[in-house]
C-alpha atoms as a PDB file:
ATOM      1  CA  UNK A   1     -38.185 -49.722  28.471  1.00  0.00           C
ATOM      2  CA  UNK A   2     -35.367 -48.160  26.207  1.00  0.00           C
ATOM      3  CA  UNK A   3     -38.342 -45.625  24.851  1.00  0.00           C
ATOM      4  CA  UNK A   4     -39.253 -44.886  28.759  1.00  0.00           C
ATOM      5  CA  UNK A   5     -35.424 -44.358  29.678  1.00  0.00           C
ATOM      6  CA  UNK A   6     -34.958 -42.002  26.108  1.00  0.00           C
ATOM      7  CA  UNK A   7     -38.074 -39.936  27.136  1.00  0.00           C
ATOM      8  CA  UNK A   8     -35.663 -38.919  30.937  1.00  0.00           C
ATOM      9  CA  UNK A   9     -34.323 -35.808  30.670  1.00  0.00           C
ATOM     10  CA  UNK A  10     -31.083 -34.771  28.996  1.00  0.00           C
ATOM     11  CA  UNK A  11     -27.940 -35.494  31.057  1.00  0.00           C
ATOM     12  CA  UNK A  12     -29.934 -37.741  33.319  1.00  0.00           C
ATOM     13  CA  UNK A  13     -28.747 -41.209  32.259  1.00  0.00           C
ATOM     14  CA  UNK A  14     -25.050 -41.782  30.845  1.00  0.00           C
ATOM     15  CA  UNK A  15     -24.085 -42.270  27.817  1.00  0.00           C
ATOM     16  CA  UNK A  16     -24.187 -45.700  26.172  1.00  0.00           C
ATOM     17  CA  UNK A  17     -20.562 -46.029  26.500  1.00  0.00           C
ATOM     18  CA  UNK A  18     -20.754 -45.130  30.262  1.00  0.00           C
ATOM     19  CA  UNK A  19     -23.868 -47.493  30.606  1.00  0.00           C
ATOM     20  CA  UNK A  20     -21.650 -50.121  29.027  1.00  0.00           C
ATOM     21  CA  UNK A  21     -18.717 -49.617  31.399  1.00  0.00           C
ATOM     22  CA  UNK A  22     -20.549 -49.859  34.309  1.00  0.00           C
ATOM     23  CA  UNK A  23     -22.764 -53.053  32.514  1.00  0.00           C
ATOM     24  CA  UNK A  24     -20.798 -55.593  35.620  1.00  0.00           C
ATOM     25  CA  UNK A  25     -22.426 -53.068  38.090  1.00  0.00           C
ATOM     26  CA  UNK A  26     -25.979 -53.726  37.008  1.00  0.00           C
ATOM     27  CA  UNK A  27     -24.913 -57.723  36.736  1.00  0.00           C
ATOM     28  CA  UNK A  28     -23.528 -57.939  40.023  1.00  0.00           C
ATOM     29  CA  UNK A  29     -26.733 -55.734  41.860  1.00  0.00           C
ATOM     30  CA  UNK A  30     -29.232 -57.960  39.798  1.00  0.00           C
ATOM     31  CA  UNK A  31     -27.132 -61.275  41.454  1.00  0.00           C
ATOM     32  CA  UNK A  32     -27.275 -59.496  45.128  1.00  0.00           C
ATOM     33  CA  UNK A  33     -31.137 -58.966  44.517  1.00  0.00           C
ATOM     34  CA  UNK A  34     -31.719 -62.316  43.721  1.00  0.00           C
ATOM     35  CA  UNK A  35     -29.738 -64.371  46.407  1.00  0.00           C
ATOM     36  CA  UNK A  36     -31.235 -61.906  49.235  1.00  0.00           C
ATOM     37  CA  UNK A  37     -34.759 -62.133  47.603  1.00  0.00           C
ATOM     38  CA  UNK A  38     -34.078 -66.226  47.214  1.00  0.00           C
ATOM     39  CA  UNK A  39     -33.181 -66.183  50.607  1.00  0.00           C
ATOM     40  CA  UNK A  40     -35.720 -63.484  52.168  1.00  0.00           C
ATOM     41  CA  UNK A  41     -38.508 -66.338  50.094  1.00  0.00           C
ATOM     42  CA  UNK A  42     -37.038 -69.844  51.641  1.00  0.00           C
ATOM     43  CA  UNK A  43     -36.763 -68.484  55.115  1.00  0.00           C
ATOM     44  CA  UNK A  44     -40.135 -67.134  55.603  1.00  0.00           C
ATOM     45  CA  UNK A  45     -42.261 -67.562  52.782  1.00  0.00           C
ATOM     46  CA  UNK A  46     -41.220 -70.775  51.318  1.00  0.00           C
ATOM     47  CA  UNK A  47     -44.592 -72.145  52.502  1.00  0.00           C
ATOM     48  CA  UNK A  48     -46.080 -70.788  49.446  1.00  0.00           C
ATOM     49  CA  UNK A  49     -50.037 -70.203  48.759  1.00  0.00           C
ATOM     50  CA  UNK A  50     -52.046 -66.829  49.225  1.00  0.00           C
ATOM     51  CA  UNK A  51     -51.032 -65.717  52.549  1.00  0.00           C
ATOM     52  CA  UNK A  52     -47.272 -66.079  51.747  1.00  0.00           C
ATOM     53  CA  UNK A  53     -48.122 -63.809  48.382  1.00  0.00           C
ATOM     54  CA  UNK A  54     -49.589 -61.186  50.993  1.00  0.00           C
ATOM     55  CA  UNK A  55     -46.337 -61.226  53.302  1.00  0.00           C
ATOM     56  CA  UNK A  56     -44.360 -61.317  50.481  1.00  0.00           C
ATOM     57  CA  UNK A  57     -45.768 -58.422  49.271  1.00  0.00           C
ATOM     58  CA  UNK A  58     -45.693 -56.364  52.098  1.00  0.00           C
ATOM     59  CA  UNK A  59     -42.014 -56.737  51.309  1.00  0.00           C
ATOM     60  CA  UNK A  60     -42.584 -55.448  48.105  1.00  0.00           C
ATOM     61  CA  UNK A  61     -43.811 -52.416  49.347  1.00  0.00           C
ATOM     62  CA  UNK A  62     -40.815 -51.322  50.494  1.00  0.00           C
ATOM     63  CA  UNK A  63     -39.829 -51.056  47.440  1.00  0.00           C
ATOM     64  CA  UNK A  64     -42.343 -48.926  46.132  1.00  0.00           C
ATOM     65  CA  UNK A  65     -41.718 -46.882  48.581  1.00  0.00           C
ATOM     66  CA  UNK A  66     -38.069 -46.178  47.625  1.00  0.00           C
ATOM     67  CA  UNK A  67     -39.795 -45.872  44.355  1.00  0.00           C
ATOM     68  CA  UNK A  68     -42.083 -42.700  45.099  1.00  0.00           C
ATOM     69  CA  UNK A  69     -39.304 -41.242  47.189  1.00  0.00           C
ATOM     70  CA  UNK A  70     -36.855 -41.332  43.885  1.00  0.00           C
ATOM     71  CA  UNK A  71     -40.188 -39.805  42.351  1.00  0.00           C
ATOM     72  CA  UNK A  72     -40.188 -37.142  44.255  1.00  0.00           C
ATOM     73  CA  UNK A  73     -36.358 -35.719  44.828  1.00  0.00           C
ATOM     74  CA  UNK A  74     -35.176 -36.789  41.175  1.00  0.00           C
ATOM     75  CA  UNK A  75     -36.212 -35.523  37.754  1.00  0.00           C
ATOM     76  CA  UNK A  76     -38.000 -39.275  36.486  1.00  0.00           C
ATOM     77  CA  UNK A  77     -40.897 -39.300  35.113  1.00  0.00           C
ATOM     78  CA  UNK A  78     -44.075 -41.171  36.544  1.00  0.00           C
ATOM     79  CA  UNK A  79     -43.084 -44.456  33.800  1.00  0.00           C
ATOM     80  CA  UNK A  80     -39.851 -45.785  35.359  1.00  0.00           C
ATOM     81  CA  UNK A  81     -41.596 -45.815  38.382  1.00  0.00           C
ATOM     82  CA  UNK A  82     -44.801 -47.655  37.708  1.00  0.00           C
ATOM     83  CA  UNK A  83     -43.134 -50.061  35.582  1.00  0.00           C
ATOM     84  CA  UNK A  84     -40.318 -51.073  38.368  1.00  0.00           C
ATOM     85  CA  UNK A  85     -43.001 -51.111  41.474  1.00  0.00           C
ATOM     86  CA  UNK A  86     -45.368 -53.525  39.054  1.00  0.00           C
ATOM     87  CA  UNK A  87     -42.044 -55.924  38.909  1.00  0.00           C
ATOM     88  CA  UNK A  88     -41.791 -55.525  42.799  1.00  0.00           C
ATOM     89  CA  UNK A  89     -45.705 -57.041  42.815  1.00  0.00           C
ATOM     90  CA  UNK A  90     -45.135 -59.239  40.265  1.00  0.00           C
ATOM     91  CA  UNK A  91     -42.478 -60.996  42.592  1.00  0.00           C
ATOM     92  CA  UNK A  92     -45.092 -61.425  45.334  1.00  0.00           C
ATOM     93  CA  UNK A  93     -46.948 -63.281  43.056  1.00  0.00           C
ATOM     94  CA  UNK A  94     -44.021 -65.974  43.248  1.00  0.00           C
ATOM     95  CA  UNK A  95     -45.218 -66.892  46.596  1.00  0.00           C
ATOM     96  CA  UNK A  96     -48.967 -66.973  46.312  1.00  0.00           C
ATOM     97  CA  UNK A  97     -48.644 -69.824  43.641  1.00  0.00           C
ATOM     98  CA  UNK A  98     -45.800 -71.411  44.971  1.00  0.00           C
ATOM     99  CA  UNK A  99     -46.995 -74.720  46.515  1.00  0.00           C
ATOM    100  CA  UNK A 100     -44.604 -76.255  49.030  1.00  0.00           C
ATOM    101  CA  UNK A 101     -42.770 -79.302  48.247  1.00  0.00           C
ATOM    102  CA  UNK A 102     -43.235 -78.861  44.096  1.00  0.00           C
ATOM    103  CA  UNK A 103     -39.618 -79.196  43.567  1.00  0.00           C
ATOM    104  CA  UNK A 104     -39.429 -82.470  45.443  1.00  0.00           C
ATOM    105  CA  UNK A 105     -41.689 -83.756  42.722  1.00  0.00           C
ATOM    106  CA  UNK A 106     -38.464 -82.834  40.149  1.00  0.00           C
ATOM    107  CA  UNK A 107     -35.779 -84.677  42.173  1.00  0.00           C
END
């Protein structure tokens, strides 16, 4: 992605210094993301197979839809976007092969 975020336009994106200052920031938003998305999968989806996948990503649509609207009121190109909204449905993959009770076979 560093070629996608090089390509943005100039004065868009900090510097590397300022990226590196603010490093804790992207840390701490990735650990939110995760503990609400862990949480968001147990309590509803946590049932796992196809039709969880499908719920789940209905929730992921949300996301791409935050996605288009940066599209369209900031200066990004078309990459950023694809590339984060194919995460989003990559995560709603998580529940269509998730099969309920696999992690009592580790314990």
């Amino acid at each position: 992605m560093k070629d996608t975020y090089a390509a943005l336009p100039q004065g868009f994106q900090g510097s590397d210094a300022d990226f590196k200052s603010h490093f804790g920031w992207l840390v701490a938003g990735q650990l939110v993301f995760a503990f609400v998305f862990t949480l968001i999968f147990a309590s509803e989806f946590a049932s796992g197979g196809v039709g969880a996948g499908i719920k789940l990503g209905m929730v992921a649509f949300l996301g791409i839809g935050t996605h288009l609207i940066a599209y369209a009121v900031q200066p990004f190109p078309g990459n950023p976007m694809v590339y984060w909204s194919i995460a989003l449905v990559e995560m709603a993959s998580v529940a269509a092969i998730y099969k309920a009770g696999a992690a009592e076979a580790f314990s």
